[in-house]
Protein backbone atom coordinates (compact mmCIF):
# COMPACT_ATOMS: atom_id res chain seq x y z
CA UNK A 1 -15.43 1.75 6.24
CA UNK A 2 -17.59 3.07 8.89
CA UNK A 3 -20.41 1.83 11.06
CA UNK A 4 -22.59 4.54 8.76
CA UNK A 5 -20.54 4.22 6.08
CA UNK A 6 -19.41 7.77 5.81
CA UNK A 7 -16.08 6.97 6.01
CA UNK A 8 -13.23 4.83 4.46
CA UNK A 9 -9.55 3.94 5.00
CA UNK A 10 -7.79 3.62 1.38
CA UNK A 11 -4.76 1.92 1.13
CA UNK A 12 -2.45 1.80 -1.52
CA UNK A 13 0.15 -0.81 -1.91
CA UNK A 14 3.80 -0.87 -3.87
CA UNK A 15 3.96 -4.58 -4.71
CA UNK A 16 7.57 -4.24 -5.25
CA UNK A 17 8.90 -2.44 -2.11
CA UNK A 18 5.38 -3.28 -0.31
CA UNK A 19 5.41 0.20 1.04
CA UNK A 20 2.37 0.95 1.85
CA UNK A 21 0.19 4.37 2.14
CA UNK A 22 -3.48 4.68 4.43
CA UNK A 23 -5.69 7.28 4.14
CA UNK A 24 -8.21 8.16 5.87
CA UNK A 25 -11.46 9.80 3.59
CA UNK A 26 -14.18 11.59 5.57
CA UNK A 27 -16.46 10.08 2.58
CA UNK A 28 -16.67 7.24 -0.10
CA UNK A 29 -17.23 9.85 -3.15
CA UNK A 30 -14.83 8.57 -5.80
CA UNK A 31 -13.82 12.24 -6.91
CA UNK A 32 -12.15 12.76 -3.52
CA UNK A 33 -10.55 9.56 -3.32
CA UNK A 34 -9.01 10.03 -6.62
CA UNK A 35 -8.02 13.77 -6.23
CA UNK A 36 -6.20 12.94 -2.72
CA UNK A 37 -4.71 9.49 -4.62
CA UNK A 38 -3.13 12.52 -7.68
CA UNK A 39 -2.29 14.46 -4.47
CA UNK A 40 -0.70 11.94 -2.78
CA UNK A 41 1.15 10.47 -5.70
CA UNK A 42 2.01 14.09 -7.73
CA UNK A 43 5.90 14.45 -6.76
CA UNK A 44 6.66 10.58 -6.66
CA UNK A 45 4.80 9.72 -9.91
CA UNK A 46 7.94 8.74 -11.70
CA UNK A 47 8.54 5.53 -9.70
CA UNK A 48 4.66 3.99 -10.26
CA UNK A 49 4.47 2.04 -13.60
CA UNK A 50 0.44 0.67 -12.75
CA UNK A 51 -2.04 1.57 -10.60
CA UNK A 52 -4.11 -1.27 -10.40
CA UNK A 53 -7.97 -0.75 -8.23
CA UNK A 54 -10.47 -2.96 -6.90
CA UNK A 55 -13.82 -2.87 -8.19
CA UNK A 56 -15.35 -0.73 -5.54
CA UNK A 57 -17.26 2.46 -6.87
CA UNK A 58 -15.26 4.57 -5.04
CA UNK A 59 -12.28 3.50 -7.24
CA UNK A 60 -13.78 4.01 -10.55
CA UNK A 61 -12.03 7.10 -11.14
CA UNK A 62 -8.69 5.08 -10.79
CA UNK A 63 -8.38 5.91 -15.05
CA UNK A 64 -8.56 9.40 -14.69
CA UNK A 65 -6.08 9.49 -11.83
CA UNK A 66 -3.27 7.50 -13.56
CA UNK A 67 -3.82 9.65 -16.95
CA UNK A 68 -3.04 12.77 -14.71
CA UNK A 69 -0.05 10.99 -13.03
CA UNK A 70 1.32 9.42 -16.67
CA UNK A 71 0.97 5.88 -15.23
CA UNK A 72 -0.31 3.01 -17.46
């Protein structure tokens, strides 16, 4: 996060490989956060089981995003 808090670095871990994706968001808004996370995820979808987010409010969408991806 940002000294203004404008900004955020999202990362995403795979606990079973522990590959690991950053991202940098220009904001905290959860709809971009979880529009770049579909994005991100779209053509790889098929090896993610769970998504599992923190409790931040720029995570709540994390529902929404693993409905469109067809992860529990």
């Amino acid at each position: 996060m940002s000294k203004k808090h404008q900004q955020s670095l999202v990362s995403i871990v795979d606990r079973k490989t522990d590959y690991l994706w950053l991202q940098k968001y220009s904001s905290r808004k959860a709809e971009e956060i979880c529009q770049t996370t579909i994005y991100l995820f779209e053509s790889i979808k098929d090896q993610f089981k769970t998504i599992t987010a923190d409790n931040g409010k720029e995570c709540s969408l994390h529902e929404y995003a693993a409905e469109v991806l067809e992860i529990d």
